[in-house]
C-alpha atoms as a PDB file:
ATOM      1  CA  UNK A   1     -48.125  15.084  18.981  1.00  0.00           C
ATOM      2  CA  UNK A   2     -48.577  18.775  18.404  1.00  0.00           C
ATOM      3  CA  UNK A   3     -45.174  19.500  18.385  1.00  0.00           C
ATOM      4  CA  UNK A   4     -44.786  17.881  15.088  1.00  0.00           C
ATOM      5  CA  UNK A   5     -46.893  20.603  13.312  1.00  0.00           C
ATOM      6  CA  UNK A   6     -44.143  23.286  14.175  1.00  0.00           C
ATOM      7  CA  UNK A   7     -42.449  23.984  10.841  1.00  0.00           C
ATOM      8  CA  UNK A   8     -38.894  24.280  12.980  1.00  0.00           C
ATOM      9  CA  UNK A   9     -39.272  20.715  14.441  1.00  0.00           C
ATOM     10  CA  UNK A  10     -40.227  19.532  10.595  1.00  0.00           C
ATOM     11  CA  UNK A  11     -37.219  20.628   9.369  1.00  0.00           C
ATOM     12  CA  UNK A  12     -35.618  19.135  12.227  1.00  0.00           C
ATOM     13  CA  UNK A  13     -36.754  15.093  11.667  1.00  0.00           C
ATOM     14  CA  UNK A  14     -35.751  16.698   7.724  1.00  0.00           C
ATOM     15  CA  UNK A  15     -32.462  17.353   8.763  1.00  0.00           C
ATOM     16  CA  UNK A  16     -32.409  14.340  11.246  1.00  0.00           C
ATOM     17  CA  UNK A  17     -32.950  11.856   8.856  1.00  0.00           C
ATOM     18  CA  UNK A  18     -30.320  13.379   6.333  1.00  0.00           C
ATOM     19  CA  UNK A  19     -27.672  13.768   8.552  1.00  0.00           C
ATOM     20  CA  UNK A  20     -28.183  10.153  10.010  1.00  0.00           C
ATOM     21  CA  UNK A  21     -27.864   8.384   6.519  1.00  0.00           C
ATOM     22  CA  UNK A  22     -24.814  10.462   6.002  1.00  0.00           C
ATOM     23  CA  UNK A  23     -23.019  10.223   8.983  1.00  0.00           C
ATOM     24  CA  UNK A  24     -24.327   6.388   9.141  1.00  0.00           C
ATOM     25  CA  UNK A  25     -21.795   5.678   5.748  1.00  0.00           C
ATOM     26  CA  UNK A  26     -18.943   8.197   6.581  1.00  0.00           C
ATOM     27  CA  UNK A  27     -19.238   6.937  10.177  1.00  0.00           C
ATOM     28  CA  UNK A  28     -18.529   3.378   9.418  1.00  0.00           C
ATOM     29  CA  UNK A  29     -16.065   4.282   7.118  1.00  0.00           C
ATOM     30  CA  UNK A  30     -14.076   5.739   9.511  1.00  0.00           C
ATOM     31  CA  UNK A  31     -15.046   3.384  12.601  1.00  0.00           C
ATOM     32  CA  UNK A  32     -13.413   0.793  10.870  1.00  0.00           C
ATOM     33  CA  UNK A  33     -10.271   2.702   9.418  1.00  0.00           C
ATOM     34  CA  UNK A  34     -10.302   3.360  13.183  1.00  0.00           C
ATOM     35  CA  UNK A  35     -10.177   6.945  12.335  1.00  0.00           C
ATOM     36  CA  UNK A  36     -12.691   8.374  15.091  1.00  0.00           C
ATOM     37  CA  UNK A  37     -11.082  11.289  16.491  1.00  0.00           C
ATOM     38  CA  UNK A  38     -10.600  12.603  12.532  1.00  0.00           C
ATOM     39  CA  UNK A  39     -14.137  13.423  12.873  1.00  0.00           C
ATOM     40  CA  UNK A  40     -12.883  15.587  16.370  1.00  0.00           C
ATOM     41  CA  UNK A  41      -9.776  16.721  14.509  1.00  0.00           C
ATOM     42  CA  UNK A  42     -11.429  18.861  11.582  1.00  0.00           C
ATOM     43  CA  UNK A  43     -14.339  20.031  13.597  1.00  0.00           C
ATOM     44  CA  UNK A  44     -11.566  21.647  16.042  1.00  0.00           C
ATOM     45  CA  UNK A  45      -9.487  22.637  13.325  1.00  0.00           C
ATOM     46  CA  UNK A  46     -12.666  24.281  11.565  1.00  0.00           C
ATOM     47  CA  UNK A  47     -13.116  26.325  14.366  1.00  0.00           C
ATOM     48  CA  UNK A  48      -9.732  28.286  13.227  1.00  0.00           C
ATOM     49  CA  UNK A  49     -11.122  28.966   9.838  1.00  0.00           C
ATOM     50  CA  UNK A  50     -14.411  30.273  11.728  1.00  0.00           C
ATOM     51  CA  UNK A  51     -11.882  32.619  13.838  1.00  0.00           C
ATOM     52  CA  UNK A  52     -10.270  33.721  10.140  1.00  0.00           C
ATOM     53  CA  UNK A  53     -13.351  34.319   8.871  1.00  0.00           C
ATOM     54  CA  UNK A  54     -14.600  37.026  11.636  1.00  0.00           C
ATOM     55  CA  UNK A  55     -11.451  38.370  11.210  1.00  0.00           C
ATOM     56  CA  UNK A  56     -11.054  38.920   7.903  1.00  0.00           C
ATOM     57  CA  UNK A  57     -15.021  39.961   7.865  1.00  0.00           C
ATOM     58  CA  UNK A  58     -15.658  37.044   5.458  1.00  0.00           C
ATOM     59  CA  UNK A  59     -17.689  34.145   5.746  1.00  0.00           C
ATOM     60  CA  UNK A  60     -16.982  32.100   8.301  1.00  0.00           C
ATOM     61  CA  UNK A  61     -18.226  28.851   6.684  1.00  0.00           C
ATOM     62  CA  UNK A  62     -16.058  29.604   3.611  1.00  0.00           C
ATOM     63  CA  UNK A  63     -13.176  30.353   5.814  1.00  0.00           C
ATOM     64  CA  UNK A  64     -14.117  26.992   7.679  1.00  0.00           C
ATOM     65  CA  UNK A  65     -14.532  25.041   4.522  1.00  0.00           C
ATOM     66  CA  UNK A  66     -11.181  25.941   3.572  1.00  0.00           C
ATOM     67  CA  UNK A  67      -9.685  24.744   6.680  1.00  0.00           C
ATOM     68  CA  UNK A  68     -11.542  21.811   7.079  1.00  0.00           C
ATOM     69  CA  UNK A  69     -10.593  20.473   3.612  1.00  0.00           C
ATOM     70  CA  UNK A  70      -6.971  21.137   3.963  1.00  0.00           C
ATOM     71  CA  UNK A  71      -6.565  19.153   7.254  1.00  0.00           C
ATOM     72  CA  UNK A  72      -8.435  16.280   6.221  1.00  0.00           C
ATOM     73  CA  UNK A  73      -6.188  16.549   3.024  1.00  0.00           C
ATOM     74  CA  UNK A  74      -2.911  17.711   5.380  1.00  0.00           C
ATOM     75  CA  UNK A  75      -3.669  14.862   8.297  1.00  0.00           C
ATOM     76  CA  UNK A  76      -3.596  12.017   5.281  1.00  0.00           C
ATOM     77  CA  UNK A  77      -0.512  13.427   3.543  1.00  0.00           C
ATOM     78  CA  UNK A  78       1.489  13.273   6.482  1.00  0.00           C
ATOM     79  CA  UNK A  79       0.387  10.279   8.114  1.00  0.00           C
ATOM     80  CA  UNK A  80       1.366   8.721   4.325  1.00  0.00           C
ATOM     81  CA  UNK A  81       4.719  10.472   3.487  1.00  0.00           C
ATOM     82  CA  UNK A  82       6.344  10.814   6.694  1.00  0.00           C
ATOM     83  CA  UNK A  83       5.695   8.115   8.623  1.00  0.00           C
ATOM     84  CA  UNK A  84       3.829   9.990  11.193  1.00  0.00           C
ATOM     85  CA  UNK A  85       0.466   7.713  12.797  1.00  0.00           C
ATOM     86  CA  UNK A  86      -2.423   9.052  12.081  1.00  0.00           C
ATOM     87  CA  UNK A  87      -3.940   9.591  15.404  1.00  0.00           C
ATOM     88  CA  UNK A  88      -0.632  12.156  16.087  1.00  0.00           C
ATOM     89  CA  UNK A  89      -1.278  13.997  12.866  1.00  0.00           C
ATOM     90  CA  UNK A  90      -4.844  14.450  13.995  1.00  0.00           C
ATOM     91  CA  UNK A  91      -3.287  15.851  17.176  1.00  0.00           C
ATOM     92  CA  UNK A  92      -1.418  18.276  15.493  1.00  0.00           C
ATOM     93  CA  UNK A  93      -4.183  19.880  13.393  1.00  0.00           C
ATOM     94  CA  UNK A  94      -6.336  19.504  16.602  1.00  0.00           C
ATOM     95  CA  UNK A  95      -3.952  21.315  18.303  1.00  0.00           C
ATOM     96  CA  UNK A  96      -2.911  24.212  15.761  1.00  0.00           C
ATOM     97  CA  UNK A  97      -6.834  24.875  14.380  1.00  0.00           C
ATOM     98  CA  UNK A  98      -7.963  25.845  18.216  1.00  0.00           C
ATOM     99  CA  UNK A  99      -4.686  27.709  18.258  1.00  0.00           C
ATOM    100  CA  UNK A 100      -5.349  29.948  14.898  1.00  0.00           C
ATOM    101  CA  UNK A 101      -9.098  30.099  15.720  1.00  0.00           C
ATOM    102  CA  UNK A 102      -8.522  31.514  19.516  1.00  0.00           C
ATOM    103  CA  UNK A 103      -6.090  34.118  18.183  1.00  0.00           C
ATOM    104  CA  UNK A 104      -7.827  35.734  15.582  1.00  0.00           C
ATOM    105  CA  UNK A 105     -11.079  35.582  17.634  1.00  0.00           C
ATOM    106  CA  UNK A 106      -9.385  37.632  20.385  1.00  0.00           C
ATOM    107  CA  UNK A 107      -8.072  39.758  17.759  1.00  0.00           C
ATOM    108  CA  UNK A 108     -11.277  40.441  16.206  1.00  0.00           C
ATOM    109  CA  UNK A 109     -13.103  44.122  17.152  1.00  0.00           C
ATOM    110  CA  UNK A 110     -16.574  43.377  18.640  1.00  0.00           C
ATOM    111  CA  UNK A 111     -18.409  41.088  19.516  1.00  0.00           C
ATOM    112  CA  UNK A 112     -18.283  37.829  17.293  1.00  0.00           C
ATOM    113  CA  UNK A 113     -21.889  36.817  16.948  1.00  0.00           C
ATOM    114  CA  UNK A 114     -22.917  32.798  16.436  1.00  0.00           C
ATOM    115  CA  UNK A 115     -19.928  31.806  18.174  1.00  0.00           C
ATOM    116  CA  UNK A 116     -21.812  29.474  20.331  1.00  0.00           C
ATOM    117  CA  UNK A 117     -24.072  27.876  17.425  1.00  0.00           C
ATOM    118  CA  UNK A 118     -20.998  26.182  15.785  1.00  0.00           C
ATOM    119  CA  UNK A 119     -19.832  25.192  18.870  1.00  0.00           C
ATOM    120  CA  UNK A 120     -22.448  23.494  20.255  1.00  0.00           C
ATOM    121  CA  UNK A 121     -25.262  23.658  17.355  1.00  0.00           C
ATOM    122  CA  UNK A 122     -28.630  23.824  17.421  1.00  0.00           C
ATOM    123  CA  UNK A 123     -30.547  21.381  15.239  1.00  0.00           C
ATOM    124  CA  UNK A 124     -34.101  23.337  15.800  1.00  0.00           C
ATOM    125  CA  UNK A 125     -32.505  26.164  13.662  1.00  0.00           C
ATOM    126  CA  UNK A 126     -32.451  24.311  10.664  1.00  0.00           C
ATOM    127  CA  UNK A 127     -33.607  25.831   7.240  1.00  0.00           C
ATOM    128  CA  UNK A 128     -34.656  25.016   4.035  1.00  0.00           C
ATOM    129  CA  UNK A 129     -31.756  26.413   2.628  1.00  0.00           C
ATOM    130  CA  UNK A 130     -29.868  23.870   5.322  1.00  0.00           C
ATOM    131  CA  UNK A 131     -31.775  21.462   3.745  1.00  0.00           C
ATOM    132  CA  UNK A 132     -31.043  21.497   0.603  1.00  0.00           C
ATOM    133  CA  UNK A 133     -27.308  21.976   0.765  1.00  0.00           C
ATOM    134  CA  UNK A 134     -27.048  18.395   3.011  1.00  0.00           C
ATOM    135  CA  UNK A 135     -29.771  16.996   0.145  1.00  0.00           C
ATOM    136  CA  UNK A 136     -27.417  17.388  -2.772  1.00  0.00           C
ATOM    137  CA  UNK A 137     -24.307  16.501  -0.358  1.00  0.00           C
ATOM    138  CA  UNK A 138     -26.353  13.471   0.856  1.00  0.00           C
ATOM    139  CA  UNK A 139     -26.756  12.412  -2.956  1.00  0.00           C
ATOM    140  CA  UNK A 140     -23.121  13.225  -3.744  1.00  0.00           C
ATOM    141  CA  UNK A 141     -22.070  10.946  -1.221  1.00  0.00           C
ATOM    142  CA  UNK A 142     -24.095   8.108  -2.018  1.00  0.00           C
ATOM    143  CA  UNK A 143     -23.326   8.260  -5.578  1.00  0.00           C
ATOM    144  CA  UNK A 144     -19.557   7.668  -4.289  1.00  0.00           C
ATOM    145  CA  UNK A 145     -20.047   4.863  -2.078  1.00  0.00           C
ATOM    146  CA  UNK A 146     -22.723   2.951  -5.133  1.00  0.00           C
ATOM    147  CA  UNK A 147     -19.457   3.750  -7.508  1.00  0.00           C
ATOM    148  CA  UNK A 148     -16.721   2.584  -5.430  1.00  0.00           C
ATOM    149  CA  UNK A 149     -18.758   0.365  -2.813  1.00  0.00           C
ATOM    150  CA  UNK A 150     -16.234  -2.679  -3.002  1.00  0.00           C
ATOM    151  CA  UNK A 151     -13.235  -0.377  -3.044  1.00  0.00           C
ATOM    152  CA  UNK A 152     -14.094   1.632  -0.234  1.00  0.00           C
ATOM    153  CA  UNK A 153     -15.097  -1.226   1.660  1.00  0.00           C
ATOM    154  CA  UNK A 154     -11.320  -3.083   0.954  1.00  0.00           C
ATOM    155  CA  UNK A 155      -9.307   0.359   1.855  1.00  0.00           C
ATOM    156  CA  UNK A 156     -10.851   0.631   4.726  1.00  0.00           C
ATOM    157  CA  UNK A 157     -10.514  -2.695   6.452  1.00  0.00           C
ATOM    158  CA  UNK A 158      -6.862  -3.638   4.870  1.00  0.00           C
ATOM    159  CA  UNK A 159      -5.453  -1.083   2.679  1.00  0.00           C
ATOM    160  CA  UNK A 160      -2.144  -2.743   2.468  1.00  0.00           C
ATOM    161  CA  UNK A 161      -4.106  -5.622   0.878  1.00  0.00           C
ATOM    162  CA  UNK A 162      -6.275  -3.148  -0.912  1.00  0.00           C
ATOM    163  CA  UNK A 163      -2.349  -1.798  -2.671  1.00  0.00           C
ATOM    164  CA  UNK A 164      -1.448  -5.240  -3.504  1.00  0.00           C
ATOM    165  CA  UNK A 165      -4.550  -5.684  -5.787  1.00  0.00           C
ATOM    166  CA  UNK A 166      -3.599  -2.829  -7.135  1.00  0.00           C
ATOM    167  CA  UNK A 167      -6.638  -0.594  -5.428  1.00  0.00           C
ATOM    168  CA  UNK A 168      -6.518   3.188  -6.211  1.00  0.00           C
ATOM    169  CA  UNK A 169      -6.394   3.824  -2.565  1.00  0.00           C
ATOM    170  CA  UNK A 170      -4.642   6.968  -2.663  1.00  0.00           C
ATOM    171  CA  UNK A 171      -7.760   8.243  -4.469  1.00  0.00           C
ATOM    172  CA  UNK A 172     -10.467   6.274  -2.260  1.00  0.00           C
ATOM    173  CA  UNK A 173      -8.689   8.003   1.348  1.00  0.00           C
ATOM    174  CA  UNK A 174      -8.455  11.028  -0.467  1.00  0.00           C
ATOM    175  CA  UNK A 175     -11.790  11.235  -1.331  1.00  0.00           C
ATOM    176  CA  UNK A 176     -13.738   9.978   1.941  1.00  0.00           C
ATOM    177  CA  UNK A 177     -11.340  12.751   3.534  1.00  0.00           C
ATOM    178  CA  UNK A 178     -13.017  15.354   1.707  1.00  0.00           C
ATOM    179  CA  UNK A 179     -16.379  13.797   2.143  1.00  0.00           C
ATOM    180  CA  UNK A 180     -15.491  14.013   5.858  1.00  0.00           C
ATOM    181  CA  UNK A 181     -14.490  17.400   6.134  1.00  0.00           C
ATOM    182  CA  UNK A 182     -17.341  18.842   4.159  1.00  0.00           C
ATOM    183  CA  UNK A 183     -19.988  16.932   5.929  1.00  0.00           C
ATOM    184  CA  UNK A 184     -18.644  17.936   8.878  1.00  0.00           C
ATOM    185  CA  UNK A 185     -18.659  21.717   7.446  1.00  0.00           C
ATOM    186  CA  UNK A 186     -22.252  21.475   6.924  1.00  0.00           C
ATOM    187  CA  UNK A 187     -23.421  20.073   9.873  1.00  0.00           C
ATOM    188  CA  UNK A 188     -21.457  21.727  12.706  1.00  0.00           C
ATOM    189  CA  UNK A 189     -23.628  24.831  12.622  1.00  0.00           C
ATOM    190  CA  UNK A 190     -26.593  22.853  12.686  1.00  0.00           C
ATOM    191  CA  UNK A 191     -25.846  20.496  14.852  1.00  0.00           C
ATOM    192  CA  UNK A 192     -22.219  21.065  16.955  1.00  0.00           C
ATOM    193  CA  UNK A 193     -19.833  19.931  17.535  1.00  0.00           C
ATOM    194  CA  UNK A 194     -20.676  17.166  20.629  1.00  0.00           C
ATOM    195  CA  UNK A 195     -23.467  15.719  18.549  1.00  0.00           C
ATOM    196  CA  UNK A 196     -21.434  15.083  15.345  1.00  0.00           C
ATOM    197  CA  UNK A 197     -18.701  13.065  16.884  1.00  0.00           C
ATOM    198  CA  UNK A 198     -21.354  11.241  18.496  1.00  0.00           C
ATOM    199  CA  UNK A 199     -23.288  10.475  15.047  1.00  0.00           C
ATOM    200  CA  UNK A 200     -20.374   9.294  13.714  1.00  0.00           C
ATOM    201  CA  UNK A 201     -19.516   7.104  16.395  1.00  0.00           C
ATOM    202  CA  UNK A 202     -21.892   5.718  18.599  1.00  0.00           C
ATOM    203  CA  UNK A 203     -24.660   4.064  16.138  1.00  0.00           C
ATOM    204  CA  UNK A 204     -21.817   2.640  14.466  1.00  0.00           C
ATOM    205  CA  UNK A 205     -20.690   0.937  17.960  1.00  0.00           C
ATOM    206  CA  UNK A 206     -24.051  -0.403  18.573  1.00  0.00           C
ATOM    207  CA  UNK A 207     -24.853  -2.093  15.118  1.00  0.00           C
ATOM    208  CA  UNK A 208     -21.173  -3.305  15.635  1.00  0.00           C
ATOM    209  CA  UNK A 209     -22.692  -5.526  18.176  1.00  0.00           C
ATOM    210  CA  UNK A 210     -24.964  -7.249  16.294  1.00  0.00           C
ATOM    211  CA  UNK A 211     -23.288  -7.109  12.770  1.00  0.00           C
ATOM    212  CA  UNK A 212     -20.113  -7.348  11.322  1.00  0.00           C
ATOM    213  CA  UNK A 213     -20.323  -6.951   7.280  1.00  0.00           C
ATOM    214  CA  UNK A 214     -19.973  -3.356   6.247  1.00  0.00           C
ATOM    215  CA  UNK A 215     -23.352  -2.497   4.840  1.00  0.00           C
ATOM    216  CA  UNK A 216     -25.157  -4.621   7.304  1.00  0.00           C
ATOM    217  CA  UNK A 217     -23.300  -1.797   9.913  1.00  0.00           C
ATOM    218  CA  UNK A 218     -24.191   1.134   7.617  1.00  0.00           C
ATOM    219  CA  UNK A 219     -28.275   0.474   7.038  1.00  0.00           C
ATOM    220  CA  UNK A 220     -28.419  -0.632  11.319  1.00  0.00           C
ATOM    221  CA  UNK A 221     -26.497   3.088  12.340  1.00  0.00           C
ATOM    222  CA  UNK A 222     -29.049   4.903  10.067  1.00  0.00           C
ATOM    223  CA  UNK A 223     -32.054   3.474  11.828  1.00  0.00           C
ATOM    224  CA  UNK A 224     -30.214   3.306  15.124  1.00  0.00           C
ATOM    225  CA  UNK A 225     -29.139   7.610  14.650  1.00  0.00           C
ATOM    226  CA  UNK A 226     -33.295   8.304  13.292  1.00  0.00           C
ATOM    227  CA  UNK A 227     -34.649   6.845  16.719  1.00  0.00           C
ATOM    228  CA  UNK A 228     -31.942   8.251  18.882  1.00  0.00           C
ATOM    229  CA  UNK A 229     -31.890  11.555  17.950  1.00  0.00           C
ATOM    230  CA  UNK A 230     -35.978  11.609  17.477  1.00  0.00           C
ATOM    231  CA  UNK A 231     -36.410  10.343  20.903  1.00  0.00           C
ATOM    232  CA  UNK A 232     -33.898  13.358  21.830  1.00  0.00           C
ATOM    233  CA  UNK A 233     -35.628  15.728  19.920  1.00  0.00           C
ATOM    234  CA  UNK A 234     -38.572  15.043  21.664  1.00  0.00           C
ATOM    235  CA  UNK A 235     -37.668  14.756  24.960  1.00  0.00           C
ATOM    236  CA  UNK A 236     -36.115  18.173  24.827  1.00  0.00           C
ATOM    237  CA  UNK A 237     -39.194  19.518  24.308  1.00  0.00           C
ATOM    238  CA  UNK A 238     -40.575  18.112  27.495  1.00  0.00           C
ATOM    239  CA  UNK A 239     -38.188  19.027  29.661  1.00  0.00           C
ATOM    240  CA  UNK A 240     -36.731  22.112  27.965  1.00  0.00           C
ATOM    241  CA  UNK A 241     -33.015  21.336  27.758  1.00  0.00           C
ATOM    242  CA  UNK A 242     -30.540  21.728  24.731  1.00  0.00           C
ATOM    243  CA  UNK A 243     -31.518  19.322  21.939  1.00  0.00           C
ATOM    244  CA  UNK A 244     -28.006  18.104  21.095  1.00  0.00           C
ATOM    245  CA  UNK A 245     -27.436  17.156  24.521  1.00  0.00           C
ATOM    246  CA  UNK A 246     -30.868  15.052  24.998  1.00  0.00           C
ATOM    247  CA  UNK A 247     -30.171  13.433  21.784  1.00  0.00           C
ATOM    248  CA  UNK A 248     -26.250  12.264  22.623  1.00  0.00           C
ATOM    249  CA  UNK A 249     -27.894  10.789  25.994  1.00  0.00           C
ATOM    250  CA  UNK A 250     -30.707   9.199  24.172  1.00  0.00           C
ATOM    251  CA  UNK A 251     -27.398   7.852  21.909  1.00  0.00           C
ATOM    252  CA  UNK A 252     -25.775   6.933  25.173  1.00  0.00           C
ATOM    253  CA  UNK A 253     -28.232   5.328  26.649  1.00  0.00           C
ATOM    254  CA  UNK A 254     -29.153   3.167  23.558  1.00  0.00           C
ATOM    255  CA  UNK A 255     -25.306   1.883  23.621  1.00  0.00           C
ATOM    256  CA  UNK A 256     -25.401   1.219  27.546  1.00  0.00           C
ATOM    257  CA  UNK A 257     -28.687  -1.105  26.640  1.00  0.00           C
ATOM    258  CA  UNK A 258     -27.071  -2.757  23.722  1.00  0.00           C
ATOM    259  CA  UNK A 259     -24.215  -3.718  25.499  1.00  0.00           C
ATOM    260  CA  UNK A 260     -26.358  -5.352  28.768  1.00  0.00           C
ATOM    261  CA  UNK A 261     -28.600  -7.052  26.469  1.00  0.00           C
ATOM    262  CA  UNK A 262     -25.626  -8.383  24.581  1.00  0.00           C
ATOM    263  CA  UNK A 263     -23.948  -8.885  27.547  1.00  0.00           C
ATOM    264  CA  UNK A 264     -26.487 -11.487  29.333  1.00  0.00           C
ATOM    265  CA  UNK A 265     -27.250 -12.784  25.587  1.00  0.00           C
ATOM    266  CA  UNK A 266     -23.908 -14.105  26.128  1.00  0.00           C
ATOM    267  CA  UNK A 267     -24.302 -15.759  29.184  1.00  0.00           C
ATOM    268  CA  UNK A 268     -27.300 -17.508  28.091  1.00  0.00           C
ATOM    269  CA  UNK A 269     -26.235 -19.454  25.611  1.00  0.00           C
END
C-alpha cells in the first residue's frame, strides 16, 4: 500500500479515473458508429503535427491540436460529400499524418526530445497542470452528452433514421469528432498511443457482453477502464515494466475472462 502515498502515482489514479469516464462516453460513441480505428487515425495523424511543431520550433501540442482537429473534421467531410467509406478516409489521414510527421522530424536539426512520450506515453508523468486541462475537458464533454444525450445516442446507432426525424446530425458527428480529436490531444502524451486505442475500445467490448442500451455500456466501461488500468498501474510497480503496457494486458486479460465466462454462461442454460 505504500505506493499510494507517492504524489506521482496520486496523480496517476487522478488521471486514471478522468480519462476512463471520458474515454468510457467517446468510446461507446464510436464503438457503436463502428468508428474504432478513428481513434488510431488522429493519434497517427497527430504525430505529423508533433513533427511540424519541432520543426517549426513551436509547440508541438499546438501543432498537434491543429492536426488532430482538422482530420477528425477532414475524415467526416469526405466520408459525407464524396462518397468515400469512412474506414478508407481514416486510411488516408493515417497514412499522410505519419508521412508529414516522419519528414519534418528527419528534417529537424538535433535531437527531437519527448519523441518517445507521445508515442508510447507515460501515465506516471502526469501533472497537476495535466489534471486540470482533462478536468475542464472531462466537464465539457459531459455537459454535451447531458444536452444532446438522446440525439447522440440516435446518430450513432442509425443516422439515416436520425435525418428522417429531422436530427441535426451534421452538428452531433461534427461535434463528437472534435471531442475525439481533442481528447485524444490531451491524453496521448500522458498516456500513448497503445493505451488510448485500447481505452476506447476494449471496456466498451466487455460491457458489450453483458449490456446492450447505450448508457448501461457507458457507466459498465468506466468501472471496467478504473479496475483495469489500476490493477496495471500496480502491477507495474511490482515487476518494473512500462505502465501502459501492464495496464492494456490487465485490459486484455479482463476481455479474454469475459468472453469464457460468457462463453460457458451460454452453454449452461
Amino acid at each position: 500500500m505504500e505506493i499510494f502515498g507517492y504524489s506521482f502515482v496520486q496523480n496517476a489514479i487522478a488521471g486514471i479515473i478522468l480519462i476512463s469516464i471520458v474515454s468510457a462516453m467517446i468510446g461507446t460513441y464510436i464503438v457503436a458508429r463502428r468508428q474504432v480505428f478513428i481513434s488510431g487515425g488522429i493519434t497517427h495523424a497527430c504525430f505529423g503535427g508533433l513533427g511540424l511543431g519541432y520543426y517549426l520550433g513551436v509547440s508541438p501540442i499546438l501543432m498537434a491540436s491543429v492536426f488532430a482537429v482538422a482530420s477528425s473534421m477532414g475524415v467526416e467531410w469526405i466520408s459525407q460529400h464524396h462518397r468515400i467509406r469512412t474506414d478508407s478516409a481514416i486510411a488516408v489521414v493515417w497514412a499522410l499524418g505519419m508521412a508529414i510527421g516522419t519528414l519534418f522530424i528527419f528534417l529537424t536539426p538535433g535531437y527531437v526530445p519527448d519523441l518517445n512520450s507521445f508515442l508510447f506515453g507515460n501515465i506516471l508523468t502526469i501533472t497537476r497542470g495535466d489534471l486540470l486541462a482533462f478536468a475542464i475537458f472531462a466537464v465539457v464533454t459531459g455537459c454535451f452528452f447531458l444536452l444532446f444525450f438522446r440525439m447522440i445516442v440516435v446518430c450513432a446507432f442509425d443516422a439515416d433514421f436520425a435525418r428522417t426525424i429531422h436530427l441535426p446530425v451534421r452538428f452531433i458527428n461534427y461535434s463528437m469528432t472534435i471531442l475525439v480529436a481533442v481528447s485524444i490531444v490531451l491524453t496521448i502524451r500522458m498516456i500513448g498511443i497503445m493505451l488510448l486505442m485500447s481505452l476506447f475500445t476494449m471496456p466498451q467490448l466487455i460491457a458489450e457482453q453483458y449490456a446492450h442500451r447505450f448508457k448501461t455500456i457507458m457507466c459498465m466501461s468506466v468501472a471496467v477502464s478504473m479496475c483495469g488500468s489500476i490493477a496495471g498501474l500496480v502491477a507495474a510497480y511490482f515487476i518494473d515494466v512500462p505502465v501502459s503496457a501492464t495496464i492494456v494486458l490487465s485490459l486484455a486479460t479482463m476481455y479474454i475472462l469475459s468472453r469464457i465466462i460468457k462463453a460457458f454462461n451460454g452453454k449452461n442454460r
